[in-house]
N, C-alpha and C. Protein backbone atom coordinates (compact mmCIF):
# COMPACT_ATOMS: atom_id res chain seq x y z
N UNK A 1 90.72 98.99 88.88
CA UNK A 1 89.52 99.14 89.69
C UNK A 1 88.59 97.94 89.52
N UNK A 2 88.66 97.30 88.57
CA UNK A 2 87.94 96.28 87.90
C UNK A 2 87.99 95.07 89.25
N UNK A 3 89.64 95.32 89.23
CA UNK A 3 90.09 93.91 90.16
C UNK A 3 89.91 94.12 91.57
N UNK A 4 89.62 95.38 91.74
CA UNK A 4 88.70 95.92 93.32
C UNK A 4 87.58 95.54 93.45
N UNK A 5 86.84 95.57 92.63
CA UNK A 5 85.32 95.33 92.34
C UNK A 5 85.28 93.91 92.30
N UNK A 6 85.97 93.06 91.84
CA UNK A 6 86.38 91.50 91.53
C UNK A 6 86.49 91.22 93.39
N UNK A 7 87.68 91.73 93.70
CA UNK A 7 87.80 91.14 95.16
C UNK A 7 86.95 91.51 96.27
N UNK A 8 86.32 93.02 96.12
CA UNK A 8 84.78 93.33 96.92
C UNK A 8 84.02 92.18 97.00
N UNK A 9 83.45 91.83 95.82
CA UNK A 9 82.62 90.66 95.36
C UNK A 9 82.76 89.75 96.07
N UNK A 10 83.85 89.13 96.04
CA UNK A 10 83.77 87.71 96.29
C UNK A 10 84.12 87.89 98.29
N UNK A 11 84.12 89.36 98.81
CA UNK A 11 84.00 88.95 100.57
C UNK A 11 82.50 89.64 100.73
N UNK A 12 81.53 89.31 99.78
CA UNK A 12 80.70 89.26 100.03
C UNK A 12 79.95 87.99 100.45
N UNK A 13 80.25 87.02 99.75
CA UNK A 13 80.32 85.81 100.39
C UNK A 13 80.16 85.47 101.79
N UNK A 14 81.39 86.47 102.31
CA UNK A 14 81.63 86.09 104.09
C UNK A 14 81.11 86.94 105.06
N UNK A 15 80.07 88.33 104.28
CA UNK A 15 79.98 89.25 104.93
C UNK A 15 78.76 89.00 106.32
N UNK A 16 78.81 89.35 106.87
CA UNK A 16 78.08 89.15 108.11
C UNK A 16 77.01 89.20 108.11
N UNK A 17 75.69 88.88 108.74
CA UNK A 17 74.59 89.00 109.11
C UNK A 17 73.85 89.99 109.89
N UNK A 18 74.77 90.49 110.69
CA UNK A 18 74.45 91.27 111.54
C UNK A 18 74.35 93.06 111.40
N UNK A 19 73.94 93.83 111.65
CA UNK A 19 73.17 94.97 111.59
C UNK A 19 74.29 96.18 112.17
N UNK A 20 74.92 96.72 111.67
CA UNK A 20 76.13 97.96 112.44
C UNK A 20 75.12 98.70 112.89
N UNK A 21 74.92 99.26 113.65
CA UNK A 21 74.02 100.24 114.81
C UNK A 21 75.02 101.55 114.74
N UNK A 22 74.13 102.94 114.58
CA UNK A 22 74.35 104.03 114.86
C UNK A 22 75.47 104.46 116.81
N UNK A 23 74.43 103.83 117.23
CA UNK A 23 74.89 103.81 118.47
C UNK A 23 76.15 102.73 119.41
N UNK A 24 77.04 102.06 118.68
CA UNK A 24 77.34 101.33 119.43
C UNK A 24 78.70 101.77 120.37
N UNK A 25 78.64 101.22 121.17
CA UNK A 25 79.54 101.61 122.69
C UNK A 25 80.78 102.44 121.52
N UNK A 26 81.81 103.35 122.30
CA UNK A 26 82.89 103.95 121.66
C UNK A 26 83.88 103.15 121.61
N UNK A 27 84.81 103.05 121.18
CA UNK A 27 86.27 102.36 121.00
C UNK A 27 87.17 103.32 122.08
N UNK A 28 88.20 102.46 122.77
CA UNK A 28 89.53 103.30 123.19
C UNK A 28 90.30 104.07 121.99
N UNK A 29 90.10 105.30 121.94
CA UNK A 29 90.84 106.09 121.34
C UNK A 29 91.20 107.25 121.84
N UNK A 30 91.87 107.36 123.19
CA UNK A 30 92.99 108.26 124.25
C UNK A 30 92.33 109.32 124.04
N UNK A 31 93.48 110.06 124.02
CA UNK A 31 92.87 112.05 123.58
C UNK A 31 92.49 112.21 122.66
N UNK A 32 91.91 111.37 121.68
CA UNK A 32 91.43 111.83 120.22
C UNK A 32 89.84 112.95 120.39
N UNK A 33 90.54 113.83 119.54
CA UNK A 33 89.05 114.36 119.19
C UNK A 33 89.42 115.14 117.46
N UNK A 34 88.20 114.76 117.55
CA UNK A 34 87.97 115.17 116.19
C UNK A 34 88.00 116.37 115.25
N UNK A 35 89.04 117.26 114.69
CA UNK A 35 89.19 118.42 114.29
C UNK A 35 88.14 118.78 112.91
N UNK A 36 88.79 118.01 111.83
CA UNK A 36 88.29 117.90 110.58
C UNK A 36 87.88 117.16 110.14
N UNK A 37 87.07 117.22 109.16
CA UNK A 37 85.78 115.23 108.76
C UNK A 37 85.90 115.61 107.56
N UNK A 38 86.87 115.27 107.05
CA UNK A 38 86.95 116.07 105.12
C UNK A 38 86.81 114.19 104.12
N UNK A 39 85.46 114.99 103.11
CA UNK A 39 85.04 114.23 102.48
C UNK A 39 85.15 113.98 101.21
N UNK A 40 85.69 113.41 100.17
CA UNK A 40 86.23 113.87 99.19
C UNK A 40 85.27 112.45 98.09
N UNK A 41 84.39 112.80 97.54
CA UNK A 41 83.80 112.17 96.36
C UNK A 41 83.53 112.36 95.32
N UNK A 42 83.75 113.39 94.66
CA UNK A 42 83.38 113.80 93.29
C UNK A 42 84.13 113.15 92.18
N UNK A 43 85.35 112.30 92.64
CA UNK A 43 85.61 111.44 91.59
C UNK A 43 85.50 109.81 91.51
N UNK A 44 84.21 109.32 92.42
CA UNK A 44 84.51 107.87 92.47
C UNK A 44 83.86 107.17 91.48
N UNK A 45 84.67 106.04 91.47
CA UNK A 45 83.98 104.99 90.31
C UNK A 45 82.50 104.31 90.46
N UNK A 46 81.68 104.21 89.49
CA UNK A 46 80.68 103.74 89.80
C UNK A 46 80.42 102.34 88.88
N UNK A 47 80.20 101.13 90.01
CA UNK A 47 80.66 99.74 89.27
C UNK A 47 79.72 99.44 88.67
N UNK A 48 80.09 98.07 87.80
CA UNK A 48 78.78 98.04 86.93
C UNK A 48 77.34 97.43 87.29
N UNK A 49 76.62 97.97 87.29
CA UNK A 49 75.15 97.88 87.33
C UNK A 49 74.46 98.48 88.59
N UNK A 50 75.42 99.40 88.69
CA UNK A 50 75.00 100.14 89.77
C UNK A 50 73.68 101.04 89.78
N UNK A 51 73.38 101.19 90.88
CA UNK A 51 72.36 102.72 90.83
C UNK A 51 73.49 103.60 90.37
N UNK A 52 72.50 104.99 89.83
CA UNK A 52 73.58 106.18 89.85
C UNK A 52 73.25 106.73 91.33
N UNK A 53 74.16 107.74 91.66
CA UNK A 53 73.97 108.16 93.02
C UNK A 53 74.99 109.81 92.61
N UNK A 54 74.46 110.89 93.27
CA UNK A 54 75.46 111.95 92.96
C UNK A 54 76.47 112.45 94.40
N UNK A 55 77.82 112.84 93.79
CA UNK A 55 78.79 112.66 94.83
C UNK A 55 78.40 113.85 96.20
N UNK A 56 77.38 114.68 95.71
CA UNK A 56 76.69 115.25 96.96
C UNK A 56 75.93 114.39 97.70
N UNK A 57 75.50 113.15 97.16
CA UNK A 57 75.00 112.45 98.31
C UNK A 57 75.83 111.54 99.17
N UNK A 58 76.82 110.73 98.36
CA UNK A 58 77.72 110.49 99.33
C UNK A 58 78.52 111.61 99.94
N UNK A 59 79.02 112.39 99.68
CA UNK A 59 78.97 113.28 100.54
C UNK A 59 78.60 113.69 102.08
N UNK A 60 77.22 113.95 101.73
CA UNK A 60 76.75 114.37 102.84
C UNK A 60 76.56 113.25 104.21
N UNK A 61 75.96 111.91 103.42
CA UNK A 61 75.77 110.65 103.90
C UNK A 61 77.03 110.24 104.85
N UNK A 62 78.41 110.27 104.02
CA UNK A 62 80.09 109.79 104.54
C UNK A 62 79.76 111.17 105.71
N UNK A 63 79.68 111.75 105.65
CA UNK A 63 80.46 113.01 106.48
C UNK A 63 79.49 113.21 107.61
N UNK A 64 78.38 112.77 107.62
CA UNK A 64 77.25 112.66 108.91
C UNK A 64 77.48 111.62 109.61
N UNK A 65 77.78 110.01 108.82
CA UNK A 65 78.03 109.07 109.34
C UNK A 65 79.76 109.21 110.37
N UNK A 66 80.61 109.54 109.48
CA UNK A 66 82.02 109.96 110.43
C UNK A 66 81.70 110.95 111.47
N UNK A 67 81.01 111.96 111.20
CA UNK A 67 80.91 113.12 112.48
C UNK A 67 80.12 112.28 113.70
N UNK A 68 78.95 111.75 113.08
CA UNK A 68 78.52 111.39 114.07
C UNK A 68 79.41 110.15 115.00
N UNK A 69 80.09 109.24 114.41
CA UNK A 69 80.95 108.05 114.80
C UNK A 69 82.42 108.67 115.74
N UNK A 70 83.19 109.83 115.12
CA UNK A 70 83.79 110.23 115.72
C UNK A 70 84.30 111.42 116.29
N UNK A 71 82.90 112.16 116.19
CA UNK A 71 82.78 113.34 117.09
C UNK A 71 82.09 113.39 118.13
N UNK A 72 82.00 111.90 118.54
CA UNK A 72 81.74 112.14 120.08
C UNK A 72 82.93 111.57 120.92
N UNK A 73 84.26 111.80 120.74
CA UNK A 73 84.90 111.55 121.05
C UNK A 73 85.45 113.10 121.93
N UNK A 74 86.27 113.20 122.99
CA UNK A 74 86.54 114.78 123.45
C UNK A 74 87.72 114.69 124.32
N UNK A 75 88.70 114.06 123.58
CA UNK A 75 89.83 114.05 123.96
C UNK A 75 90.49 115.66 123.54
N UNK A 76 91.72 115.73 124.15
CA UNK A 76 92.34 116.65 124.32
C UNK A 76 93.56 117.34 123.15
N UNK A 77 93.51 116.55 122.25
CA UNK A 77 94.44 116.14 121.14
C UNK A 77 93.64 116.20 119.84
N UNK A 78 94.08 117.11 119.04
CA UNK A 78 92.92 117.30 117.66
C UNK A 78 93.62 116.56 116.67
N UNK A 79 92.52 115.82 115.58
CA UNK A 79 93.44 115.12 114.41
C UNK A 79 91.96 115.14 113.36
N UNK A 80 92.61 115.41 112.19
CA UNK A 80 91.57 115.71 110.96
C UNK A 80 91.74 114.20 110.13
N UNK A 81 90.47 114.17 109.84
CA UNK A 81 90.37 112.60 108.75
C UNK A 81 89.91 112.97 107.58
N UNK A 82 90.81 112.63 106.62
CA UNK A 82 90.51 112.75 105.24
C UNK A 82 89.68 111.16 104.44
N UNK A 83 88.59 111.34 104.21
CA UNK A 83 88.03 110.47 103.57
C UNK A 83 87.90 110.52 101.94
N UNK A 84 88.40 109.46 101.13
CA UNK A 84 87.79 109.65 99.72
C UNK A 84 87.68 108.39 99.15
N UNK A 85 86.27 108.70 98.74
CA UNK A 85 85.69 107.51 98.10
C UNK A 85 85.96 106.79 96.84
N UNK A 86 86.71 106.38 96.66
CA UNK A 86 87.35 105.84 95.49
C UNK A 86 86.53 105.36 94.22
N UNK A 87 85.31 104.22 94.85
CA UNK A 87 84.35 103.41 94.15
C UNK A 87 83.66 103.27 95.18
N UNK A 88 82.04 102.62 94.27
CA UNK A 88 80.94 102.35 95.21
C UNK A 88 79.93 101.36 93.69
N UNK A 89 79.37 100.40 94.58
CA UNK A 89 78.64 99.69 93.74
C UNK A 89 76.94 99.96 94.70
N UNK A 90 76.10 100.49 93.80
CA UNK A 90 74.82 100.29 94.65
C UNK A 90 73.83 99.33 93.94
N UNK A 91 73.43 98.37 94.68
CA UNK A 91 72.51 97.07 93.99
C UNK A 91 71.27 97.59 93.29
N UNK A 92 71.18 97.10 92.42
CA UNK A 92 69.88 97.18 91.66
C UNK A 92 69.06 95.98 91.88
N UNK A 93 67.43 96.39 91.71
CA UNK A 93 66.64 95.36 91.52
C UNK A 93 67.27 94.10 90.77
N UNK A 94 67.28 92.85 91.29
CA UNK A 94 68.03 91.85 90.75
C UNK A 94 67.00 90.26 90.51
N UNK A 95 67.11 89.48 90.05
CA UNK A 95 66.26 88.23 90.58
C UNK A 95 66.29 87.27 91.70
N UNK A 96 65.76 87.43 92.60
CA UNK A 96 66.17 87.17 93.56
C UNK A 96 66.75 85.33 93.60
N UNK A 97 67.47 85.12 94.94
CA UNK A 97 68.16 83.80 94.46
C UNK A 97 69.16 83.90 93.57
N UNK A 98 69.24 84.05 92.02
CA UNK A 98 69.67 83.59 91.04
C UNK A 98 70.58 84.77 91.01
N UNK A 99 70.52 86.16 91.01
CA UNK A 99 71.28 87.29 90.82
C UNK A 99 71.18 88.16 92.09
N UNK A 100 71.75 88.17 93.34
CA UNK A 100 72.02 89.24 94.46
C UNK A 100 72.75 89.72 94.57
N UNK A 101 73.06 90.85 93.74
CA UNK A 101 74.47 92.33 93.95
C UNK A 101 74.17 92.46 95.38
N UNK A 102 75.61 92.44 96.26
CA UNK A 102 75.22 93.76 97.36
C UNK A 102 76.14 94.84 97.05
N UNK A 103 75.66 95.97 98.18
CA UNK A 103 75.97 97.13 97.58
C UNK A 103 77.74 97.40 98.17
N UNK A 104 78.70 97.93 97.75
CA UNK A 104 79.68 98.05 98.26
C UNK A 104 80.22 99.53 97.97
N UNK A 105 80.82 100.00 99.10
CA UNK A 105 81.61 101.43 99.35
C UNK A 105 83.56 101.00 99.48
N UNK A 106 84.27 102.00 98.78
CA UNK A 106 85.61 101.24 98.84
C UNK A 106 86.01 103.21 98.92
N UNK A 107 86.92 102.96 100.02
CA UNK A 107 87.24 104.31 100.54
C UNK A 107 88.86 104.50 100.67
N UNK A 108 89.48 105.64 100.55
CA UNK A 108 90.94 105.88 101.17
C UNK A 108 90.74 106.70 102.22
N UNK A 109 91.50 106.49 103.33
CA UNK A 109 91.43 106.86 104.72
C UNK A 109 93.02 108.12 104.79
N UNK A 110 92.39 109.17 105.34
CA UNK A 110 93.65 110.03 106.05
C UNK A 110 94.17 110.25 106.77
N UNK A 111 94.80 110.08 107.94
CA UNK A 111 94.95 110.76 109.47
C UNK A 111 95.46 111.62 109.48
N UNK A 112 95.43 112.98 110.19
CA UNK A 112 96.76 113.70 110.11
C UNK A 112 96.65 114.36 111.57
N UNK A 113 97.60 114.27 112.72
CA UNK A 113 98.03 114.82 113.94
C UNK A 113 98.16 116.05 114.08
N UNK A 114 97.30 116.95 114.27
CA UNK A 114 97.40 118.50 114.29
C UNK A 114 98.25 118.93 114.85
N UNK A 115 97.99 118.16 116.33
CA UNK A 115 99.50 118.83 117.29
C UNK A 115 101.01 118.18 116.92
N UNK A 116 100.91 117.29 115.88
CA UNK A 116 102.29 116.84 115.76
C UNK A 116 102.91 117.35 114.20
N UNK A 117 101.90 117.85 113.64
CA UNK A 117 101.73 118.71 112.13
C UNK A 117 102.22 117.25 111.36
N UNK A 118 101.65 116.12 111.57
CA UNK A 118 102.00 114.59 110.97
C UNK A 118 101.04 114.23 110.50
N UNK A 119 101.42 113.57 109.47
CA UNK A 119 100.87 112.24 108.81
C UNK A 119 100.48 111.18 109.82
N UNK A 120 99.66 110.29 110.30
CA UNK A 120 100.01 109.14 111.01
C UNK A 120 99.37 108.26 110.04
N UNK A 121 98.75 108.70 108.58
CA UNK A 121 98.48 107.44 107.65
C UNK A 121 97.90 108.39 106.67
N UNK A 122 98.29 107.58 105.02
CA UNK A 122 97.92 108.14 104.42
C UNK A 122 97.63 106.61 103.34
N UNK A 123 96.29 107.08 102.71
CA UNK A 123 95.80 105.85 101.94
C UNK A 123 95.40 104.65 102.23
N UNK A 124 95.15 104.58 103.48
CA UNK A 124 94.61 103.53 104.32
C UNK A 124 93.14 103.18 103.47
N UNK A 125 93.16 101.68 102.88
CA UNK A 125 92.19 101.51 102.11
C UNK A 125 91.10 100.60 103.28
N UNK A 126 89.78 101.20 102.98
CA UNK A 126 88.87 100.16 103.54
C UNK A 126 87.79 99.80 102.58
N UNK A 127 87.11 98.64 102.72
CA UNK A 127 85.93 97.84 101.62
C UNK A 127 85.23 97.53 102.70
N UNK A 128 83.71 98.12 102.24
CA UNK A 128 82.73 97.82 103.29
C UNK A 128 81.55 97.04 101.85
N UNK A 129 81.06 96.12 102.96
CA UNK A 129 79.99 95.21 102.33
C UNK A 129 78.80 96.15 103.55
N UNK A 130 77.31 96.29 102.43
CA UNK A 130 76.40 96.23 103.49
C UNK A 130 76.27 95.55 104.28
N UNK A 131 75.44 95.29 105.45
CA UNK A 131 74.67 94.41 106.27
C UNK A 131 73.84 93.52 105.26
N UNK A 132 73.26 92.59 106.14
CA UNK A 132 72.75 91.50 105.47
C UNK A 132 71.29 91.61 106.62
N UNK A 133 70.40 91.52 105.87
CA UNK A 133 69.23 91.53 106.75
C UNK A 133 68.35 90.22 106.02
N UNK A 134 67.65 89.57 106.97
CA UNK A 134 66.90 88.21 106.27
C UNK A 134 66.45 88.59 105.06
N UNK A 135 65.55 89.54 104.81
CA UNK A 135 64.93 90.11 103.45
C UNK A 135 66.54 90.38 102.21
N UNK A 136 66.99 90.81 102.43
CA UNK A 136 67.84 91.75 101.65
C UNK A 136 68.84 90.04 101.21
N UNK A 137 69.11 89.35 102.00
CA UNK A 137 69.84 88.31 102.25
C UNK A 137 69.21 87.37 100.56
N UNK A 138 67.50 87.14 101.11
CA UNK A 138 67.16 86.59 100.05
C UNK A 138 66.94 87.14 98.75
N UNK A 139 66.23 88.77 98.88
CA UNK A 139 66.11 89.11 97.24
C UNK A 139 66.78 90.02 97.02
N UNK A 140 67.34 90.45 98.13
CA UNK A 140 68.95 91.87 97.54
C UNK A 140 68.24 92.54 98.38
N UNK A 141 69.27 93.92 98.36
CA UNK A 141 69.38 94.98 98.55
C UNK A 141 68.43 96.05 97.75
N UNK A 142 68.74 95.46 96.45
CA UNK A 142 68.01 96.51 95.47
C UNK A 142 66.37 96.25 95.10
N UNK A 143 65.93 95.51 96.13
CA UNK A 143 64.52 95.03 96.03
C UNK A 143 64.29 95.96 97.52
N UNK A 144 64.71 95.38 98.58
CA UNK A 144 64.55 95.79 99.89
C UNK A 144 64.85 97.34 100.52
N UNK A 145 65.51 98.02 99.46
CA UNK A 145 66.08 99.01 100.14
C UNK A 145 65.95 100.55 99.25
N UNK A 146 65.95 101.27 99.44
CA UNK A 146 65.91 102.62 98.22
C UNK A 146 67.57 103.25 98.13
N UNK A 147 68.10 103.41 97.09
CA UNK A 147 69.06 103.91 96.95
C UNK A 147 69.88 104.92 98.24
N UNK A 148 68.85 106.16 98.76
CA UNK A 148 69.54 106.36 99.83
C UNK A 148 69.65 105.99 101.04
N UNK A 149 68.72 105.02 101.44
CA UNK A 149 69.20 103.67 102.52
C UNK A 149 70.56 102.67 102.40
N UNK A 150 70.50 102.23 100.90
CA UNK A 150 72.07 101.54 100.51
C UNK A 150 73.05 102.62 101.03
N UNK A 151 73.42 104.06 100.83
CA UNK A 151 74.01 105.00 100.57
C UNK A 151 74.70 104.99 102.17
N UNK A 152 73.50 105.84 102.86
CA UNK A 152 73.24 105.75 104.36
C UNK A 152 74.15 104.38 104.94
N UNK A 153 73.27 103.83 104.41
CA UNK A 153 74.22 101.82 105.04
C UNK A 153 75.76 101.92 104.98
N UNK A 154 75.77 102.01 104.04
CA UNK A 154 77.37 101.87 103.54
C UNK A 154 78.23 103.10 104.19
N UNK A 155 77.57 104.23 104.46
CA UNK A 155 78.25 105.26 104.89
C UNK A 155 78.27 105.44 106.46
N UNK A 156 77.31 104.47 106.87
CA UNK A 156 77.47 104.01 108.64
C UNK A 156 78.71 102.86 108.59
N UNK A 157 78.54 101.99 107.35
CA UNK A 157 79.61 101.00 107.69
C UNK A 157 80.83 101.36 107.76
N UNK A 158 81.54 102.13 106.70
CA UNK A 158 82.38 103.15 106.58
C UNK A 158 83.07 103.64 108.06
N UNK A 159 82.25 104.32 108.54
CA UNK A 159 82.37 105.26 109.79
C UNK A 159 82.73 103.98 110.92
N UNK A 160 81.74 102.94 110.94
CA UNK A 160 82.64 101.84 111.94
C UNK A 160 83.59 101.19 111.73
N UNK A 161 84.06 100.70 110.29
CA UNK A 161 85.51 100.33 110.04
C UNK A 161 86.32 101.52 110.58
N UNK A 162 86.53 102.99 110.18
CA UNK A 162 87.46 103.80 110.60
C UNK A 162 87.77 103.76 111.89
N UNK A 163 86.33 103.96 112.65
CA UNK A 163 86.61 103.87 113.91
C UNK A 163 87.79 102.20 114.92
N UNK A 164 86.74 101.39 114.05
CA UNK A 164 87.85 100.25 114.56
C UNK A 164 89.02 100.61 114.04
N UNK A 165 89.09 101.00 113.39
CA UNK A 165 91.00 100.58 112.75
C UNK A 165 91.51 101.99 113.38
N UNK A 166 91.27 103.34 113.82
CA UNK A 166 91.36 103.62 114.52
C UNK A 166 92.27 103.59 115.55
N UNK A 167 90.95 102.37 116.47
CA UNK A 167 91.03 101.61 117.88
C UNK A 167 92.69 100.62 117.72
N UNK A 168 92.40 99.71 116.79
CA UNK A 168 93.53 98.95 116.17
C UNK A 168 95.16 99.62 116.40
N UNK A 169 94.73 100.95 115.58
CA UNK A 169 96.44 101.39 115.45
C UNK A 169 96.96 102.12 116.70
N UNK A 170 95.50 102.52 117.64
CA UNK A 170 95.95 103.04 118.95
C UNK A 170 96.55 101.98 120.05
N UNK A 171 95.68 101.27 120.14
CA UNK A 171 95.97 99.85 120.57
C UNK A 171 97.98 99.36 120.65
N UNK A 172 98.11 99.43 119.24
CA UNK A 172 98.98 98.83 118.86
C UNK A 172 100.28 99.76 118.46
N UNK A 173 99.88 101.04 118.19
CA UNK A 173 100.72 102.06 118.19
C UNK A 173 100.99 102.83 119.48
N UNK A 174 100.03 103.09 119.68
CA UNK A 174 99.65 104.46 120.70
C UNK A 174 99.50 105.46 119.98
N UNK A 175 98.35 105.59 119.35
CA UNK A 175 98.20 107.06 118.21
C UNK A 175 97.95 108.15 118.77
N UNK A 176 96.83 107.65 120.08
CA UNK A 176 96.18 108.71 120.04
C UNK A 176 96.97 109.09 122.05
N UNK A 177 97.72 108.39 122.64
CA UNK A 177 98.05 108.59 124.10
C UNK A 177 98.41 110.30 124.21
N UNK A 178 97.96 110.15 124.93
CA UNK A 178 98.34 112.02 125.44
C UNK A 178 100.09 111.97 125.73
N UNK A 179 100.41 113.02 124.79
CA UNK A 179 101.63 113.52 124.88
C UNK A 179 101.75 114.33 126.26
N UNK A 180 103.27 114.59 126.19
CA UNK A 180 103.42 115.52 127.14
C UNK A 180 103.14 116.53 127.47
N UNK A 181 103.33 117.52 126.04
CA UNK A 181 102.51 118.87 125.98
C UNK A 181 101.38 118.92 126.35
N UNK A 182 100.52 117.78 126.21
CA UNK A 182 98.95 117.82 126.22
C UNK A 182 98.89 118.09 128.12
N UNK A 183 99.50 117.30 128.56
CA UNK A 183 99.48 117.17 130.15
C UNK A 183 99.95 118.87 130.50
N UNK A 184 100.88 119.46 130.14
CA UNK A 184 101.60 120.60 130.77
C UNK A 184 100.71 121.62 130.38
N UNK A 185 100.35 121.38 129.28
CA UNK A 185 99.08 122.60 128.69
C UNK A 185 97.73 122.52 129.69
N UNK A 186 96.94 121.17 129.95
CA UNK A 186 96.11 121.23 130.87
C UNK A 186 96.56 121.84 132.46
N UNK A 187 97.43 121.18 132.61
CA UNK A 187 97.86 121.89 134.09
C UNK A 187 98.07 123.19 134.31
N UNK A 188 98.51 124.14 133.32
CA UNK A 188 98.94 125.33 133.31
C UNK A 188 97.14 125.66 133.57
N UNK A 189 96.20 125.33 132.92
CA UNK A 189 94.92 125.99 132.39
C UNK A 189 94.01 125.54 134.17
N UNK A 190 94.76 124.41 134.49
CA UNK A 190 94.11 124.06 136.04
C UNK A 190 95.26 123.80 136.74
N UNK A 191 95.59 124.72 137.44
CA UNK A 191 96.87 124.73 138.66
C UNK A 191 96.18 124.07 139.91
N UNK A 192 97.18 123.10 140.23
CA UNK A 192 96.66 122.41 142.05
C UNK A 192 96.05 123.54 142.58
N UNK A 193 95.04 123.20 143.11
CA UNK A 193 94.64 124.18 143.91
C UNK A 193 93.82 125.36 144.01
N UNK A 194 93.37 125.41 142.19
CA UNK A 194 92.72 126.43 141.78
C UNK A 194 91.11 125.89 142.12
């Protein structure tokens, strides 16, 4: 975990500037809709010099941020996401310049196809760096921000990696395309003509 925390670190370096928004446009993801938002934190690592934080707050934080990201989706096809938080580093007051932790969330991802009683991924790892905001940029996170804002942050970022990668494996798989059943089941429920 050490060497997770080692390689978090250093794509902090490259992490972006820019601000993930609650609201941004949806991704192509076919018939997906969202069955289950299962959140699993009560055993993650907490890196060093972290805030403490308790796994009811990520918790609640991961599982508002995913519902909200991909339960507005209302496709025709149900699939449950298993989330668990592996590790999380939250920044502490630091000197600014000379010492800037940012805060990082490191998650395992689940998919599972209700109507196909499948796996379509299991252990799908993602590493989210906060946002970078001019303030936070220069004296941290842990100057600029209160523990459940880092929390919040990281648990919106979270929710937009899934969603892209998601988008990614539909894209490139077809995860989420409406099966056949899905078509014969709607038609039965709306006959031509009704």
């Amino acid at each position: 975990m050490i060497r997770t925390f080692a390689f978090a670190g250093g794509l902090a370096l490259m992490a972006a500037c820019t601000q993930t928004q609650i609201d941004e446009a949806p991704e192509d993801l076919g018939d997906f809709k969202l069955r289950i938002n299962h959140v699993v934190s009560d055993k993650a690592v907490k890196g060093p010099v972290s805030r403490d934080a308790s796994p009811e707050q990520w918790k609640a934080a991961l599982t508002n941020a995913i519902e909200t990201r991909l339960g507005r989706y209302e496709g025709r096809q149900e699939y449950d996401i298993g989330v668990y938080l592996g590790a999380y580093m939250l920044a502490p007051p630091g000197v600014p310049v000379i010492y800037n932790p940012k805060s990082i969330a490191i998650v395992d991802v689940y998919v599972y196809d209700v109507g196909q009683k499948k796996m379509l991924a299991r252990e799908h790892r993602i590493q989210v760096l906060e946002d970078t905001t001019g303030e936070s940029a220069l004296v941290g996170s842990g100057h600029s921000r209160t523990k459940e804002q880092q929390i919040a942050g990281l648990s919106l970022k979270v929710a937009d990696a899934i969603e892209e990668w998601l988008a990614e494996e539909h894209k490139k798989d077809g995860w989420f395309n409406t099966r056949p059943d899905t078509e014969t089941a709607a038609q039965s429920e709306n006959p031509p003509g009704s």
